[in-house]
N, C-alpha and C. Protein backbone atom coordinates (compact mmCIF):
# COMPACT_ATOMS: atom_id res chain seq x y z
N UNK A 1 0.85 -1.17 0.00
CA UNK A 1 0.00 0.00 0.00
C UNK A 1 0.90 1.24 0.00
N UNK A 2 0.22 1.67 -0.93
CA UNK A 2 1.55 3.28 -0.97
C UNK A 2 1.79 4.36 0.28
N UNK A 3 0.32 4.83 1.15
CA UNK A 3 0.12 5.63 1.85
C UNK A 3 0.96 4.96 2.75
N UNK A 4 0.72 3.57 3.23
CA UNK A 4 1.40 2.78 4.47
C UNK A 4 2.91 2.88 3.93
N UNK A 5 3.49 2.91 2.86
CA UNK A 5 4.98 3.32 2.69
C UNK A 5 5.34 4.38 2.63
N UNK A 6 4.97 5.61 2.20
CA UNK A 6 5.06 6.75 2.70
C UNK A 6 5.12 7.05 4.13
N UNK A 7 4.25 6.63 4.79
CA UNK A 7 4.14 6.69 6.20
C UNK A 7 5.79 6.31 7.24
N UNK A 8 5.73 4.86 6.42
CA UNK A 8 6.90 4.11 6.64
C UNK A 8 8.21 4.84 6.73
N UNK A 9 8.09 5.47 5.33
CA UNK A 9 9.44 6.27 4.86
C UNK A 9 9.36 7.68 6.12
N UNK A 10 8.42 8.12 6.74
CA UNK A 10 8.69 9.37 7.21
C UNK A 10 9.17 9.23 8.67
N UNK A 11 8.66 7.63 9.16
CA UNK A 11 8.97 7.09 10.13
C UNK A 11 10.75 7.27 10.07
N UNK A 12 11.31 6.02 9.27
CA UNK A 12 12.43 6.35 8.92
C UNK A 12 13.23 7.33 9.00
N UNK A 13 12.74 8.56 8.13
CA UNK A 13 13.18 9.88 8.23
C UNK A 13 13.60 10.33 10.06
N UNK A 14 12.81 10.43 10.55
CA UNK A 14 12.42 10.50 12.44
C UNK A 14 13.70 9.83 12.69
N UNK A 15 13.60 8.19 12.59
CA UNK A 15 14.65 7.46 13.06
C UNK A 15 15.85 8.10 13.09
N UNK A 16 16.23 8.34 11.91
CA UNK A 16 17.23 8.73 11.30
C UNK A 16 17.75 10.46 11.73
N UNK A 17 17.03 11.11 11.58
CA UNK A 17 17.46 12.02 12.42
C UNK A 17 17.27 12.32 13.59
N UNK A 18 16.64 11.33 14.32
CA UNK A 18 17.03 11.60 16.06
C UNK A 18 18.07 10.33 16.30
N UNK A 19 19.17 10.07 15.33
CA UNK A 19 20.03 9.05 15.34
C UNK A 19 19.35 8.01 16.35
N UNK A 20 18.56 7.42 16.01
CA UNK A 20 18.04 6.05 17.10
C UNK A 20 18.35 4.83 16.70
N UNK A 21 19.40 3.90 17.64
CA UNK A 21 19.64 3.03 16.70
C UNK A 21 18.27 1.99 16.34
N UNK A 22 18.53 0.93 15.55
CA UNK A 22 17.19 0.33 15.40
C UNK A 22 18.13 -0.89 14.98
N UNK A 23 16.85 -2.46 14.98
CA UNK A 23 17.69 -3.46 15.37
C UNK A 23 16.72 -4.03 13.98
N UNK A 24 17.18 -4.66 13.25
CA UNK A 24 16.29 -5.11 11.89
C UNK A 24 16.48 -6.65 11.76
N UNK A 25 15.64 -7.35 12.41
CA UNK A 25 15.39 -9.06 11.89
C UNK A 25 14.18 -8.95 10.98
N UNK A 26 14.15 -10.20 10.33
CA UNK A 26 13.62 -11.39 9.31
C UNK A 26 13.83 -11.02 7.98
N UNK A 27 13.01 -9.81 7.22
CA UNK A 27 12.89 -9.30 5.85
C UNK A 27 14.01 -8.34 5.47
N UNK A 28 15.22 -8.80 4.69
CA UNK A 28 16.41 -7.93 4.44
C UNK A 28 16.32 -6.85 4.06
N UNK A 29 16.45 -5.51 4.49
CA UNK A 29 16.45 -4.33 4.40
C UNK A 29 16.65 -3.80 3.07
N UNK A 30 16.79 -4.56 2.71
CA UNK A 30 16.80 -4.50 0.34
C UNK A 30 15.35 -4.75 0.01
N UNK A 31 14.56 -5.24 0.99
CA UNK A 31 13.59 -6.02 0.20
C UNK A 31 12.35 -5.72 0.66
N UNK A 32 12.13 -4.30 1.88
CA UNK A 32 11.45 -3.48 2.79
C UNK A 32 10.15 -3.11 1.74
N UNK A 33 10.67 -2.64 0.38
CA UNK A 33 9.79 -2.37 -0.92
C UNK A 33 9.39 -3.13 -1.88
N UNK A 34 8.49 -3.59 -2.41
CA UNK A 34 8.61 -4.18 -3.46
C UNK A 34 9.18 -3.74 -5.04
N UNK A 35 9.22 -4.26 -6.01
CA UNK A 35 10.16 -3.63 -6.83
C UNK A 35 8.94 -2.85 -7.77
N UNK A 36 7.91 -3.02 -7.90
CA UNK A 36 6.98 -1.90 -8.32
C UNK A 36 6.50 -0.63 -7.45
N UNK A 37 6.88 -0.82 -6.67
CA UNK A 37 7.42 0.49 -5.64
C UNK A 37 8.42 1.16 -5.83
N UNK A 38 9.34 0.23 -5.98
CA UNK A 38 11.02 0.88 -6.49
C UNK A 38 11.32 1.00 -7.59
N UNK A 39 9.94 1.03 -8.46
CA UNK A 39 9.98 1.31 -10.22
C UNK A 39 8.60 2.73 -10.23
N UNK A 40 8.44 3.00 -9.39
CA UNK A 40 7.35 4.20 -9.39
C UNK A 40 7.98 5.79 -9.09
N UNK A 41 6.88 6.71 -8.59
CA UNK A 41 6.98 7.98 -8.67
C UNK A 41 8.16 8.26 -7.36
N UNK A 42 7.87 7.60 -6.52
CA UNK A 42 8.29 7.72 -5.16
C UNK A 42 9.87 7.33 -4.99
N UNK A 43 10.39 6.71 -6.03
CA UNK A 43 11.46 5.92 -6.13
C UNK A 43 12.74 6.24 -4.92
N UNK A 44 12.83 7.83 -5.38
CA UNK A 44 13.59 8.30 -4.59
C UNK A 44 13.89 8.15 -2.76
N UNK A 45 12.47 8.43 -2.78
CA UNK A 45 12.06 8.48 -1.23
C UNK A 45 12.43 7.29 -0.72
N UNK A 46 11.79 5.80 -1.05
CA UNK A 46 12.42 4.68 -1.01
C UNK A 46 14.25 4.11 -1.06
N UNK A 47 14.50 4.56 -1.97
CA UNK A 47 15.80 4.11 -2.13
C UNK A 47 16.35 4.84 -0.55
N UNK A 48 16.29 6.67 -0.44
CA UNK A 48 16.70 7.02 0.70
C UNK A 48 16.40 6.03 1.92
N UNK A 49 14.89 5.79 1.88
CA UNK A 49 14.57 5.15 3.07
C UNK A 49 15.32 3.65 3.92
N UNK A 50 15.66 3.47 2.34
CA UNK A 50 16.81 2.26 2.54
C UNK A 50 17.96 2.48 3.21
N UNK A 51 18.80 3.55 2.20
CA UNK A 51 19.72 3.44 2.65
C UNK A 51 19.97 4.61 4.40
N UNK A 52 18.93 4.87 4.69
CA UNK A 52 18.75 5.20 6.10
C UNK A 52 18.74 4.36 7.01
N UNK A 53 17.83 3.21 7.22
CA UNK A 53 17.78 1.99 7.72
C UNK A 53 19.22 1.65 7.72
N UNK A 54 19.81 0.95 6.73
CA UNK A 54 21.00 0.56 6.78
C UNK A 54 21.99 1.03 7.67
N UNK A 55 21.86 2.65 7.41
CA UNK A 55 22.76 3.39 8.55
C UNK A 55 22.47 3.93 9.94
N UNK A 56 21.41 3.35 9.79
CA UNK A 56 20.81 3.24 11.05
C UNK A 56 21.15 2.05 12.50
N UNK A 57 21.16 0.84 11.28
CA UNK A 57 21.54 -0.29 12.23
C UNK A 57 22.71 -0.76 11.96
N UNK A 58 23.50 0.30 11.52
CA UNK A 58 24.84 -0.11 11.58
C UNK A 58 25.80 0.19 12.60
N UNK A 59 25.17 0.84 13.82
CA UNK A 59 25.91 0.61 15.12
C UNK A 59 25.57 -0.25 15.53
């Protein structure tokens, strides 16, 4: 659902700038979107959202 990933992504955003770490089990953080998500308007926002996560739980 798009609105619920948007949502997702702003969550993220938050995370990310109140540096919080965050701890990520089961679904690999590549794979948070589906790829007709990551082929749409939003693309950008997503890809960031990724690579936020990532640097997120990399302490």
């Amino acid at each position: 659902d798009q609105s619920a990933a948007l949502r997702f992504v702003a969550f993220v955003d938050r995370v990310y700038d109140a540096q919080l770490p965050i701890r990520a089990t089961g679904t690999g953080l590549d794979q948070v979107f589906p790829d007709e998500m990551l082929a749409g308007g939003y693309r950008k926002k997503y890809l960031r959202a990724i690579s936020r996560l990532n640097a997120s739980t990399a302490a």
